[in-house]
Protein backbone atom coordinates (compact mmCIF):
# COMPACT_ATOMS: atom_id res chain seq x y z
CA UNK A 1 112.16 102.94 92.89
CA UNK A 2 110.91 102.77 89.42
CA UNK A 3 112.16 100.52 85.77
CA UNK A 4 115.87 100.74 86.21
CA UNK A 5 116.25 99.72 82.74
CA UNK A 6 118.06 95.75 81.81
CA UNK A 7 119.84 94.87 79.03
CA UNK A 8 117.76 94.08 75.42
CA UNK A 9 118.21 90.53 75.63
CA UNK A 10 119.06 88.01 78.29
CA UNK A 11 118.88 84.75 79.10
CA UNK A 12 116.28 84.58 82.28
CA UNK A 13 118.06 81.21 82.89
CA UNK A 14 121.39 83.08 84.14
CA UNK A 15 120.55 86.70 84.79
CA UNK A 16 123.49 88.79 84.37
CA UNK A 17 124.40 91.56 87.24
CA UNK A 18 123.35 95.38 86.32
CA UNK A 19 124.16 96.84 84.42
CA UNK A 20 125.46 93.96 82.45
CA UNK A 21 128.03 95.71 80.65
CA UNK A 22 126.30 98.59 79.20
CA UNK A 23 125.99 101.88 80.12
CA UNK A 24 122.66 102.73 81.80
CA UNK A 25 121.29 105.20 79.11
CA UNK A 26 121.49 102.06 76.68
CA UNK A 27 119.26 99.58 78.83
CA UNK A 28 115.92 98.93 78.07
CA UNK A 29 112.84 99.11 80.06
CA UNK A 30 112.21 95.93 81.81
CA UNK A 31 108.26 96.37 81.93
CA UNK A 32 105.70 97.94 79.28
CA UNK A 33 104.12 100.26 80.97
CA UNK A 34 105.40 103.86 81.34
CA UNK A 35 103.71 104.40 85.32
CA UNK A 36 107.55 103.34 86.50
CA UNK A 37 109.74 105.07 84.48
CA UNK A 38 110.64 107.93 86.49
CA UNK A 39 113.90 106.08 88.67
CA UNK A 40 113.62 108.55 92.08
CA UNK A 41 115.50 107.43 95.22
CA UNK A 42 113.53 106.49 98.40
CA UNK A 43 114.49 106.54 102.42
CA UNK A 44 112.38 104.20 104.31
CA UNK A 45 111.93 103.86 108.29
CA UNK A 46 112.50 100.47 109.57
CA UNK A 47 109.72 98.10 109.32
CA UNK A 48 109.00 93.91 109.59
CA UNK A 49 107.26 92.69 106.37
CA UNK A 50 105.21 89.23 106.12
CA UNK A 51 107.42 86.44 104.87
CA UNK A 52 104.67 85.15 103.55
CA UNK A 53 101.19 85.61 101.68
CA UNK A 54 98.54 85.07 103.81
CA UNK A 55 97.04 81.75 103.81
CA UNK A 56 93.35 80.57 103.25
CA UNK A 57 93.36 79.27 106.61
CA UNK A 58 94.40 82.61 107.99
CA UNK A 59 91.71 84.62 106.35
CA UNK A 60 89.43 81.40 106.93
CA UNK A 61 90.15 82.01 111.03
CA UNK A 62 89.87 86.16 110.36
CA UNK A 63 85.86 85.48 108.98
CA UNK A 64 85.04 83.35 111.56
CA UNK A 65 86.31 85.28 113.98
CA UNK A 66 84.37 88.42 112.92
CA UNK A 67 81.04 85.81 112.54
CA UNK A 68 81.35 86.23 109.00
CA UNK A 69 80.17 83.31 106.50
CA UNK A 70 83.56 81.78 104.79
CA UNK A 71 82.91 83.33 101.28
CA UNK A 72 82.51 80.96 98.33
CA UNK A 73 80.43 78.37 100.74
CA UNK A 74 78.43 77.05 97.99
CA UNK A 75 81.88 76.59 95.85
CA UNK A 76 83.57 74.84 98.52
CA UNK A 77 80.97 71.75 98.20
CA UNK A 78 81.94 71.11 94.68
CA UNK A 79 84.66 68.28 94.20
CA UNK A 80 86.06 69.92 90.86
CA UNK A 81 86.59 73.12 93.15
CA UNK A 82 88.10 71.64 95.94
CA UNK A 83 91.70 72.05 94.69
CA UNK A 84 90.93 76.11 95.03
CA UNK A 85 90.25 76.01 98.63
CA UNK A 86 93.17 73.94 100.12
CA UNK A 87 94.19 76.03 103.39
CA UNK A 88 98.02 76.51 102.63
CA UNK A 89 97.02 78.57 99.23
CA UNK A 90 97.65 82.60 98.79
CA UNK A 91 93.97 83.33 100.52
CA UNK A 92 92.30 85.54 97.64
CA UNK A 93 90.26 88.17 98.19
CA UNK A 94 86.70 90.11 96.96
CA UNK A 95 88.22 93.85 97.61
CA UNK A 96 91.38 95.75 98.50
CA UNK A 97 89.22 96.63 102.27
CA UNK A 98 88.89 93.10 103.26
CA UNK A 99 92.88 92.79 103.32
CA UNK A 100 93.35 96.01 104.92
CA UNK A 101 90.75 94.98 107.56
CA UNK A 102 93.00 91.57 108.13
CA UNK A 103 95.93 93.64 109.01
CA UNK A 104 93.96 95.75 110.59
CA UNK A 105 92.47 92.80 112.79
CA UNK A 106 95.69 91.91 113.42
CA UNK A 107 96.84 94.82 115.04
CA UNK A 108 93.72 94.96 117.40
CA UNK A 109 95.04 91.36 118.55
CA UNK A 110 98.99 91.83 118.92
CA UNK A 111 99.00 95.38 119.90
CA UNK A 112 101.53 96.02 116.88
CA UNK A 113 101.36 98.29 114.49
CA UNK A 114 100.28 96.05 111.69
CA UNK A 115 99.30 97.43 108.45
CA UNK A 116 98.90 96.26 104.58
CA UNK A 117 102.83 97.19 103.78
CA UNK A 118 103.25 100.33 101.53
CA UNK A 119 104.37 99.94 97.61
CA UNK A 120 107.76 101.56 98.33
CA UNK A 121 108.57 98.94 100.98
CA UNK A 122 107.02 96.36 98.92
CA UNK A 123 109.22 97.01 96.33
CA UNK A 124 112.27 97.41 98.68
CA UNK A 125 111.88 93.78 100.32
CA UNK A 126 111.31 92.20 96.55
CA UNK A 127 114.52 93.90 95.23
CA UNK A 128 116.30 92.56 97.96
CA UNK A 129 116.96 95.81 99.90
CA UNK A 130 116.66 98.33 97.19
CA UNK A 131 119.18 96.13 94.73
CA UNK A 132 119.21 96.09 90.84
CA UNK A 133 118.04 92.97 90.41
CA UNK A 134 115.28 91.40 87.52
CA UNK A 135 113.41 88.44 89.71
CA UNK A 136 112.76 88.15 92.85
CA UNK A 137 113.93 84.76 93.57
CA UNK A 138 116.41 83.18 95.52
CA UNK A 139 119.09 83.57 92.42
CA UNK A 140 117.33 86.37 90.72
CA UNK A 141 117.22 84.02 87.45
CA UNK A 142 114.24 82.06 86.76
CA UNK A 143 114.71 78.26 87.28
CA UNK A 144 111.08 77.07 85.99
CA UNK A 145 109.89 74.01 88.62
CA UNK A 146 112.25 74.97 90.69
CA UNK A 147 111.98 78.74 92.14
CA UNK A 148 109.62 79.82 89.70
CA UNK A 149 106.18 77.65 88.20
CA UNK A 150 106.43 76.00 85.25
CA UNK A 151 104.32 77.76 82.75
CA UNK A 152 101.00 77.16 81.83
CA UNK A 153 100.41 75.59 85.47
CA UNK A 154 97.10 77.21 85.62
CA UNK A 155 96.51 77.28 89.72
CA UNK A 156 97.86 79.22 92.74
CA UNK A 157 100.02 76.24 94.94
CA UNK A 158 101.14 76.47 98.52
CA UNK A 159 102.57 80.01 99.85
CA UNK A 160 106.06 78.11 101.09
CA UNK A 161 106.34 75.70 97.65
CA UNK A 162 109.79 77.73 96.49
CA UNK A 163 112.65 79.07 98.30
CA UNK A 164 112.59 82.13 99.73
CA UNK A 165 114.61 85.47 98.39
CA UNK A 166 117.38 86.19 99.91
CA UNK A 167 115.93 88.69 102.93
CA UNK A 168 114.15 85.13 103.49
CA UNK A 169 110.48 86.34 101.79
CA UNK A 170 108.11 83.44 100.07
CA UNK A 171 106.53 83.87 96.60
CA UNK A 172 106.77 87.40 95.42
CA UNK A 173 105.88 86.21 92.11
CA UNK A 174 103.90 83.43 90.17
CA UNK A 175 101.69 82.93 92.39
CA UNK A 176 99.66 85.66 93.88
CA UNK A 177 100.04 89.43 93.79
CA UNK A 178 100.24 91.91 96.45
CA UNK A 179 97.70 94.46 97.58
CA UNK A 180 99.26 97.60 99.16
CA UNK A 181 98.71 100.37 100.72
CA UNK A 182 99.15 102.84 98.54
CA UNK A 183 96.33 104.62 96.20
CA UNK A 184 97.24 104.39 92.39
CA UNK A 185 98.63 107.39 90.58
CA UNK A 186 99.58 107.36 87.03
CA UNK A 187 102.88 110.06 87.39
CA UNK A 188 103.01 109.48 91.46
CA UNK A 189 106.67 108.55 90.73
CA UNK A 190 107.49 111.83 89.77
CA UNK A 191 106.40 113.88 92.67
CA UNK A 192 106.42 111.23 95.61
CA UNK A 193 108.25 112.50 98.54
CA UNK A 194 111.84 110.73 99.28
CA UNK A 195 110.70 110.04 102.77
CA UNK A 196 108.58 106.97 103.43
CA UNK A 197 106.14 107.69 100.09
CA UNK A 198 103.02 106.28 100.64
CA UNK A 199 101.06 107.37 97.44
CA UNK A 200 98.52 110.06 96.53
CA UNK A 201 96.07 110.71 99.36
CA UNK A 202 93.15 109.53 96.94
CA UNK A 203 91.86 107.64 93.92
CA UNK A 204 90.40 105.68 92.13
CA UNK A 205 92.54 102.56 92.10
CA UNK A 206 94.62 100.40 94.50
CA UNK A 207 97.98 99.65 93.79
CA UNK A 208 98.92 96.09 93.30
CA UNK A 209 102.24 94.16 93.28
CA UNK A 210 103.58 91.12 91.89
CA UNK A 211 102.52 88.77 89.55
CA UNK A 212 100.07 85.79 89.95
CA UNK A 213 99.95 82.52 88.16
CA UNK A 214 98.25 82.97 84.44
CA UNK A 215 100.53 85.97 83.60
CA UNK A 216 103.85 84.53 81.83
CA UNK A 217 106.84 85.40 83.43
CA UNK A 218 108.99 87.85 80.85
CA UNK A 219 106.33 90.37 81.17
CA UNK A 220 105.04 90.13 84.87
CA UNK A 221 107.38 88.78 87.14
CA UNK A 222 110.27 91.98 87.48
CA UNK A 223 110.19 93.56 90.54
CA UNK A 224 109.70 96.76 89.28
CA UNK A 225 106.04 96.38 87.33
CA UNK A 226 103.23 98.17 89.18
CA UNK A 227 99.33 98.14 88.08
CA UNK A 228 96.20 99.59 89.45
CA UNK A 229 93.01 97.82 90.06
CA UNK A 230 89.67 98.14 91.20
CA UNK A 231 89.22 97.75 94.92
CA UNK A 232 86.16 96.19 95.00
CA UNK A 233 86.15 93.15 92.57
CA UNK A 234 83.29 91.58 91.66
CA UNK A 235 83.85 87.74 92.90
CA UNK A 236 86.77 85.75 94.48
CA UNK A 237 89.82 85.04 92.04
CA UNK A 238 92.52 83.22 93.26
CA UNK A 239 95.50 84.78 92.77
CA UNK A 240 94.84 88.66 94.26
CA UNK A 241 96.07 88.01 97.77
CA UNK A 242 98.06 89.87 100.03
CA UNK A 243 100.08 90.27 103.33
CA UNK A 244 101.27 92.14 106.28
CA UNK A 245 103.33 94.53 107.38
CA UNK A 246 104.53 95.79 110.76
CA UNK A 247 105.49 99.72 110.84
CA UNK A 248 107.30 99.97 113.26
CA UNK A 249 111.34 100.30 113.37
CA UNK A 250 111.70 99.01 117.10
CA UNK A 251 112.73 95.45 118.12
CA UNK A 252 109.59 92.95 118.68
């Protein structure tokens, strides 16, 4: 886990393999922020990860099934809002709990042990297995309309619009981001254990993963950029979604 470093300047077109002819003291970091720049090797146990985000209609069914009022109600009358509410969008939550509890509800219905996924296995499915690779999409280039949004599309579209990576996984960025698991720690990186890390026991901040649709791509789309954020927001924003994981290592 952590920035693995890329070369200065590439063409996100046709994304050259790592290390791209340099040697791997000359690469520079892929994102800005310094909370992934400790590279530290991770063993996971086997576990079955959402293909994709989970949809409006999904959380929709989890409200009503807990005889809990759809949130935005009033919002969902208004024609100019409409668009936001389609049921094959990233659903898009008010805190980091309401996710959890999906999962959570989930699990009380299968009898699997379904949970939000944790950040190291997030970022293992998005780099394809634990590969050094710059985008997670199905080339691991950017090909804008294509497997990637054009810029400046300025809404969240449906969670199966673009191919898949290549371990078969639907919108890992551009879309929505990623809630996990995992409590936020600034230097966690440098003192997680190798074993199945699953952050700092507490905090202050959640861990989120991913990109979502405003951001532009050269700066928020790598699979290796991490941020913390407040788990209890104050409103519904598209684009802060989420999905689940199963933790288990045996055959369903």
């Amino acid at each position: 886990m952590g920035d693995f470093g890329w070369i200065c300047e590439y063409d996100e077109k046709d994304v050259c393999t790592w290390p791209c002819g340099q040697a791997a003291e000359q690469l520079c970091n892929i994102s800005r922020d310094g909370n992934d720049d400790f590279v530290h090797f991770v063993k996971l146990s086997g576990f079955y990860f959402s293909k994709y985000h989970v949809s409006l209609k999904e959380f929709d069914l989890f409200f009503n099934a807990k005889g809990l009022p759809l949130f935005d109600s009033e919002k969902r009358k208004r024609e100019d809002l409409k668009f936001r509410y389609q049921p094959d969008l990233p659903a898009f939550t008010k805190s980091w709990q309401e996710a959890k509890d999906y999962c959570v509800w989930l699990a009380e219905l299968s009898g699997y042990p379904i949970d939000l996924p944790t950040e190291a296995q997030w970022e293992f499915v998005v780099r394809n297995g634990g590969k050094h690779i710059l985008f997670p999409t199905d080339t691991g280039s950017l090909d804008f309309g294509e497997n990637y949004p054009n810029e400046g599309g300025g809404q969240t579209f449906p969670i199966d619009r673009f191919p898949p990576n290549p371990l078969g996984v639907f919108g890992l960025a551009g879309n929505a981001t990623d809630w996990v698991n995992d409590w936020y720690g600034e230097d966690y990186y440098r003192h997680s254990p190798r074993e199945n890390p699953r952050g700092p026991e507490t905090g202050v901040y959640k861990v989120k993963r991913g990109s979502y649709y405003p951001e532009g791509p050269m700066s928020a789309a790598s699979v290796v950029r991490r941020w913390p954020d407040n788990p209890q927001q104050d409103a519904y924003y598209p684009g802060t979604g989420f999905r689940c994981s199963v933790q288990t290592a045996e055959k369903l």
